[in-house]
C-alpha atoms as a PDB file:
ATOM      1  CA  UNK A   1      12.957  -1.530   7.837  1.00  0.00           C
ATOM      2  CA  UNK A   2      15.097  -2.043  11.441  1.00  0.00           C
ATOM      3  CA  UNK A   3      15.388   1.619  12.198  1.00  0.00           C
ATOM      4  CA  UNK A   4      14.355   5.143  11.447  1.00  0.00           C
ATOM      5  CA  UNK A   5      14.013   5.952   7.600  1.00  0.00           C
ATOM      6  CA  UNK A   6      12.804   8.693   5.526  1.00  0.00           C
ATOM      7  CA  UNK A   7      11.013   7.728   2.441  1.00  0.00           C
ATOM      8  CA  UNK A   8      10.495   9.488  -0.678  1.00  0.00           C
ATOM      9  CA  UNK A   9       8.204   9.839  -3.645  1.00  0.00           C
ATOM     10  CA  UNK A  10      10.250   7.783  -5.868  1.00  0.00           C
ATOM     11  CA  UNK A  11       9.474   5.530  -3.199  1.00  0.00           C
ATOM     12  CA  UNK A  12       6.456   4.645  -4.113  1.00  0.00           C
ATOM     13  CA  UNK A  13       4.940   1.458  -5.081  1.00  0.00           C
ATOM     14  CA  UNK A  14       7.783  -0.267  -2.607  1.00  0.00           C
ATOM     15  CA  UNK A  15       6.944  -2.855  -0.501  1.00  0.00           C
ATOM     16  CA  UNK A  16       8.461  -2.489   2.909  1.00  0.00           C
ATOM     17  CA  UNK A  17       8.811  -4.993   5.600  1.00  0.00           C
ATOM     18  CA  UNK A  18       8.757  -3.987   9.383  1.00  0.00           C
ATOM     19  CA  UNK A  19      11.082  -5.175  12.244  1.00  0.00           C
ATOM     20  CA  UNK A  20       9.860  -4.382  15.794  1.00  0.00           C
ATOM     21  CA  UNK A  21      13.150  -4.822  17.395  1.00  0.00           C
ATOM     22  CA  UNK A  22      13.057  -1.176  18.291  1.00  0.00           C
ATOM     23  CA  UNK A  23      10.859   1.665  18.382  1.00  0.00           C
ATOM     24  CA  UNK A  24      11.436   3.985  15.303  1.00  0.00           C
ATOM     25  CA  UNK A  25       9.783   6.162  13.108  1.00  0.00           C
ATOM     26  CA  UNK A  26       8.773   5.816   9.368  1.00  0.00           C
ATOM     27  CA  UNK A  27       8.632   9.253   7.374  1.00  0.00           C
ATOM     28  CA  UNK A  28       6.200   9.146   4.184  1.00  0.00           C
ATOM     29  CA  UNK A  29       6.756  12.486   2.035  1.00  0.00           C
ATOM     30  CA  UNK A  30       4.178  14.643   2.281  1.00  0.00           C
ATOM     31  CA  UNK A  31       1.925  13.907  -0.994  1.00  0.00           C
ATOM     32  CA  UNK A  32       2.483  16.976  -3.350  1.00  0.00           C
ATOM     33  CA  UNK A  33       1.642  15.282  -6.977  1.00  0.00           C
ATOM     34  CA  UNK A  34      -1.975  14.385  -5.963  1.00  0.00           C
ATOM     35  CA  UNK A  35      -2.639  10.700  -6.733  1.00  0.00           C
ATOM     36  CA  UNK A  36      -0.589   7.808  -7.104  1.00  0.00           C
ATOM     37  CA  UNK A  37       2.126   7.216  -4.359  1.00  0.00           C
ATOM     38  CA  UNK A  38       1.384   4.332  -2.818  1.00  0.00           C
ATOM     39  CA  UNK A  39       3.414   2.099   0.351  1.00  0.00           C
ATOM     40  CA  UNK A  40       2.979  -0.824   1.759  1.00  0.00           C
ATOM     41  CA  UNK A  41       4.021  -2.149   4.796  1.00  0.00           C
ATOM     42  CA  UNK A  42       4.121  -5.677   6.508  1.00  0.00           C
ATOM     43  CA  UNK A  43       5.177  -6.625  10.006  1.00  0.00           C
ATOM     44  CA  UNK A  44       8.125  -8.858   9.340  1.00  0.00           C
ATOM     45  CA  UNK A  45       9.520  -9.321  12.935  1.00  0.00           C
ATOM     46  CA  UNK A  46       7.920  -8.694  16.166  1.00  0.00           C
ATOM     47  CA  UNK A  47       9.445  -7.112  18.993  1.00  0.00           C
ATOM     48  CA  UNK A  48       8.354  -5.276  22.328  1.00  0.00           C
ATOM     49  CA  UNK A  49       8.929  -1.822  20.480  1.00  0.00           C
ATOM     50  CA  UNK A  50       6.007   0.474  18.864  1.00  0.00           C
ATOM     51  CA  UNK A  51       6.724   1.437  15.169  1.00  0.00           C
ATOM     52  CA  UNK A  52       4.748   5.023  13.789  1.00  0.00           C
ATOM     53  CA  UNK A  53       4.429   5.518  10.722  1.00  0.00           C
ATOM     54  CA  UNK A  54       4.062  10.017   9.921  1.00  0.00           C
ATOM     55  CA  UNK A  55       4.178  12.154   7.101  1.00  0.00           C
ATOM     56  CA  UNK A  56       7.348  13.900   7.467  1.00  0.00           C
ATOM     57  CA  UNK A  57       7.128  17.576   8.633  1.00  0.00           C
ATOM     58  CA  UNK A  58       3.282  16.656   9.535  1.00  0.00           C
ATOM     59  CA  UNK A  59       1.785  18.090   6.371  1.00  0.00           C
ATOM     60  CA  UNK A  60      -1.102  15.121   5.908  1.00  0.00           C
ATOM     61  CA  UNK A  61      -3.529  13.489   7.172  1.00  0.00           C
ATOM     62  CA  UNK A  62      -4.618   9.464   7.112  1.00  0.00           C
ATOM     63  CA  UNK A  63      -8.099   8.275   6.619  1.00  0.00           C
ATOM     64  CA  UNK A  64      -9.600   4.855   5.518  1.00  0.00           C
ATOM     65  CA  UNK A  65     -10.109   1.285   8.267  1.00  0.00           C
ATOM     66  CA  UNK A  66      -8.737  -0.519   9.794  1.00  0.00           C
ATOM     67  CA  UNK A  67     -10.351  -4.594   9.488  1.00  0.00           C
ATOM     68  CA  UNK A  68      -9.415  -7.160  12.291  1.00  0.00           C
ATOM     69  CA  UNK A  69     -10.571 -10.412  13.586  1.00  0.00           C
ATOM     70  CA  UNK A  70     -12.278  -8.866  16.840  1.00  0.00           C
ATOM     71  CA  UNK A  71     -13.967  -5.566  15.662  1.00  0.00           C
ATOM     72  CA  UNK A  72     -14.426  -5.721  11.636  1.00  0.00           C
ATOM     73  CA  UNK A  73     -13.846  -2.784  10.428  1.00  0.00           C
ATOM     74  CA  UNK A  74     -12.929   0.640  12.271  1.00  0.00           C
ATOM     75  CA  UNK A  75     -13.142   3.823  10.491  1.00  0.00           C
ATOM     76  CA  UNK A  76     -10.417   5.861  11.320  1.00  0.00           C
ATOM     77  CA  UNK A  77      -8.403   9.316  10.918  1.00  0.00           C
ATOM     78  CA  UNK A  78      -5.257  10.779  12.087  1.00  0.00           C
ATOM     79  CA  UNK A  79      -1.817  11.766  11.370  1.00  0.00           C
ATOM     80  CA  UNK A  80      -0.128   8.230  13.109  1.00  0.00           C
ATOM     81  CA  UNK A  81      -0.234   5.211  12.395  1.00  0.00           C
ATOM     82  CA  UNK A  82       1.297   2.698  14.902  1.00  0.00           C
ATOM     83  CA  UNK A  83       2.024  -1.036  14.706  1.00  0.00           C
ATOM     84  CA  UNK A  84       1.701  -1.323  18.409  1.00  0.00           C
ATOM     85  CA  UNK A  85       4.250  -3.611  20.381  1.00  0.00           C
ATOM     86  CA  UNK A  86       2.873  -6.683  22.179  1.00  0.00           C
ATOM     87  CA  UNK A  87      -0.443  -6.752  19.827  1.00  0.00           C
ATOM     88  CA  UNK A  88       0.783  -6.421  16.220  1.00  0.00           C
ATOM     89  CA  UNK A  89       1.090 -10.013  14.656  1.00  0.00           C
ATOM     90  CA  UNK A  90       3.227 -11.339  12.079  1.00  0.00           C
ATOM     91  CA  UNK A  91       2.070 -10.381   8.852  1.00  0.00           C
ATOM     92  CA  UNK A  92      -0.655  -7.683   9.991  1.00  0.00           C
ATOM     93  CA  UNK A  93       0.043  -4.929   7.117  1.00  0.00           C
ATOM     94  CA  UNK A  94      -0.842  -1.551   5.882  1.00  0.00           C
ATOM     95  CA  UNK A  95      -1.830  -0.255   2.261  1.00  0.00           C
ATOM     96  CA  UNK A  96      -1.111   3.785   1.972  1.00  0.00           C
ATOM     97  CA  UNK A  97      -2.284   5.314  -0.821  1.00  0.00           C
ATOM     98  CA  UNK A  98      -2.107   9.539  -1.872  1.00  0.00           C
ATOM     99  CA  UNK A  99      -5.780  10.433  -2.480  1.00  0.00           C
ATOM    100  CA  UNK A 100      -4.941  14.519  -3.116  1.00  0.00           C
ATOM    101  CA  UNK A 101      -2.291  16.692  -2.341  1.00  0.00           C
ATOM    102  CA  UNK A 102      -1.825  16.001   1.757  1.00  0.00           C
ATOM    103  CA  UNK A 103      -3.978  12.883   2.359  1.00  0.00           C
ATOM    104  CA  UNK A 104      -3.153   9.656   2.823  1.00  0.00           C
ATOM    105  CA  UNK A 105      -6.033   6.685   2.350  1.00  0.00           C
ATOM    106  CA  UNK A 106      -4.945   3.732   4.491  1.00  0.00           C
ATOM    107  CA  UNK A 107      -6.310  -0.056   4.690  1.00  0.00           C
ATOM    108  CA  UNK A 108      -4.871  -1.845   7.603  1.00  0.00           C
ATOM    109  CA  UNK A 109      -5.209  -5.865   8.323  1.00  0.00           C
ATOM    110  CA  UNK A 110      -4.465  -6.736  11.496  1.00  0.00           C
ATOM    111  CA  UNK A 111      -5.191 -10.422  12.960  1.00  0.00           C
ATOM    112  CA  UNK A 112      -5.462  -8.573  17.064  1.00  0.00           C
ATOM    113  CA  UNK A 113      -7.777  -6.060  18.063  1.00  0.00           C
ATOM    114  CA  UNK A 114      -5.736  -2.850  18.504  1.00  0.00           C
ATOM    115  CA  UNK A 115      -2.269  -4.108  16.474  1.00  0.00           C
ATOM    116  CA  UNK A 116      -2.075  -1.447  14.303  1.00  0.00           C
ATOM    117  CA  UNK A 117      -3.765   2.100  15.430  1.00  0.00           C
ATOM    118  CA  UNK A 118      -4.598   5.267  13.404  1.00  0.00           C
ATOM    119  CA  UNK A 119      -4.513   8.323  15.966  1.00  0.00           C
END
Protein backbone atom coordinates (compact mmCIF):
# COMPACT_ATOMS: atom_id res chain seq x y z
CA UNK A 1 0.00 0.00 0.00
CA UNK A 2 1.89 3.53 -1.34
CA UNK A 3 -1.08 5.75 -0.79
CA UNK A 4 -4.50 6.23 0.67
CA UNK A 5 -6.88 3.11 0.29
CA UNK A 6 -10.17 2.07 1.48
CA UNK A 7 -10.53 -1.50 2.33
CA UNK A 8 -13.44 -3.66 2.45
CA UNK A 9 -14.90 -6.74 4.05
CA UNK A 10 -14.16 -8.93 1.22
CA UNK A 11 -10.92 -7.74 2.15
CA UNK A 12 -10.33 -9.73 4.68
CA UNK A 13 -7.79 -12.28 5.34
CA UNK A 14 -5.35 -10.03 2.86
CA UNK A 15 -2.05 -9.48 3.67
CA UNK A 16 -0.99 -5.93 3.04
CA UNK A 17 2.41 -4.50 2.85
CA UNK A 18 3.16 -0.82 3.93
CA UNK A 19 5.32 1.85 2.12
CA UNK A 20 6.25 4.92 4.23
CA UNK A 21 7.12 7.05 1.35
CA UNK A 22 4.25 9.28 2.30
CA UNK A 23 1.89 9.89 4.94
CA UNK A 24 -1.58 8.31 4.12
CA UNK A 25 -4.38 6.82 5.60
CA UNK A 26 -5.64 3.13 5.68
CA UNK A 27 -9.58 2.75 5.99
CA UNK A 28 -10.72 -0.75 7.59
CA UNK A 29 -14.69 -1.12 7.18
CA UNK A 30 -16.34 -0.76 10.09
CA UNK A 31 -16.96 -4.53 11.39
CA UNK A 32 -20.78 -5.19 10.88
CA UNK A 33 -20.79 -9.27 10.58
CA UNK A 34 -19.30 -9.76 14.10
CA UNK A 35 -16.29 -12.10 13.90
CA UNK A 36 -14.00 -13.02 11.33
CA UNK A 37 -12.45 -10.11 9.24
CA UNK A 38 -9.14 -10.14 9.77
CA UNK A 39 -5.88 -7.72 8.13
CA UNK A 40 -2.62 -7.79 8.33
CA UNK A 41 -0.17 -5.39 7.77
CA UNK A 42 3.73 -5.30 7.42
CA UNK A 43 6.04 -2.34 7.02
CA UNK A 44 7.55 -3.00 3.64
CA UNK A 45 9.45 0.34 3.02
CA UNK A 46 10.41 2.96 5.39
CA UNK A 47 10.12 6.49 4.84
CA UNK A 48 10.01 9.83 6.96
CA UNK A 49 6.06 9.78 6.62
CA UNK A 50 3.49 8.48 9.48
CA UNK A 51 0.96 5.85 8.14
CA UNK A 52 -2.72 5.55 10.37
CA UNK A 53 -4.48 2.98 10.09
CA UNK A 54 -8.85 4.00 11.07
CA UNK A 55 -12.00 2.44 10.72
CA UNK A 56 -13.62 4.35 8.08
CA UNK A 57 -16.39 6.79 9.21
CA UNK A 58 -14.92 6.13 12.93
CA UNK A 59 -17.48 3.53 13.92
CA UNK A 60 -14.83 1.13 16.04
CA UNK A 61 -12.65 0.89 18.36
CA UNK A 62 -8.99 -1.09 18.66
CA UNK A 63 -7.91 -2.97 21.67
CA UNK A 64 -5.22 -5.73 22.25
CA UNK A 65 -0.78 -4.92 22.70
CA UNK A 66 1.41 -3.93 21.40
CA UNK A 67 5.04 -6.29 22.14
CA UNK A 68 8.50 -4.63 21.41
CA UNK A 69 12.06 -5.14 22.22
CA UNK A 70 12.21 -2.15 24.86
CA UNK A 71 8.85 -2.32 26.81
CA UNK A 72 7.26 -6.01 26.32
CA UNK A 73 4.06 -5.72 26.03
CA UNK A 74 1.73 -2.47 26.18
CA UNK A 75 -1.88 -2.80 26.56
CA UNK A 76 -3.53 -0.49 24.50
CA UNK A 77 -6.94 1.11 23.11
CA UNK A 78 -7.95 3.60 20.62
CA UNK A 79 -9.38 4.33 17.34
CA UNK A 80 -5.57 4.89 15.47
CA UNK A 81 -3.16 3.02 14.87
CA UNK A 82 0.08 4.61 13.51
CA UNK A 83 3.30 3.14 12.09
CA UNK A 84 5.20 6.16 13.18
CA UNK A 85 7.94 7.66 10.76
CA UNK A 86 11.57 7.60 11.93
CA UNK A 87 10.83 4.60 14.57
CA UNK A 88 8.87 1.94 12.65
CA UNK A 89 11.39 -0.79 11.36
CA UNK A 90 11.31 -2.98 8.50
CA UNK A 91 9.12 -5.72 9.06
CA UNK A 92 7.38 -4.40 12.41
CA UNK A 93 3.60 -5.60 11.60
CA UNK A 94 0.09 -5.56 12.78
CA UNK A 95 -2.59 -8.46 13.16
CA UNK A 96 -6.38 -6.88 13.13
CA UNK A 97 -8.90 -9.03 13.91
CA UNK A 98 -13.16 -8.19 14.27
CA UNK A 99 -13.98 -9.38 17.81
CA UNK A 100 -17.98 -8.05 17.60
CA UNK A 101 -19.77 -5.76 15.63
CA UNK A 102 -17.38 -2.34 15.97
CA UNK A 103 -14.18 -3.67 17.61
CA UNK A 104 -11.14 -4.34 16.34
CA UNK A 105 -8.49 -6.76 18.45
CA UNK A 106 -4.98 -5.78 17.36
CA UNK A 107 -1.40 -7.52 18.02
CA UNK A 108 1.38 -5.30 16.97
CA UNK A 109 5.32 -6.39 16.73
CA UNK A 110 7.44 -3.77 16.57
CA UNK A 111 11.44 -4.19 16.92
CA UNK A 112 11.59 0.06 18.43
CA UNK A 113 9.93 1.30 21.32
CA UNK A 114 7.11 3.55 20.05
CA UNK A 115 7.11 2.24 16.05
CA UNK A 116 3.77 1.48 15.86
CA UNK A 117 1.19 3.42 18.37
CA UNK A 118 -2.48 2.70 19.29
CA UNK A 119 -4.11 6.19 20.33
Amino acid sequence: ITGATTLTLADSGGTFLVDQDAAFDIDLPSPTNGEGCSYFFVVHDIGANNVTITVLGGAATFIGTIANDVTSVIPATGSTITFASGVTALGDSVEIRSLTTGLYHVRAVTSTAGGITIA
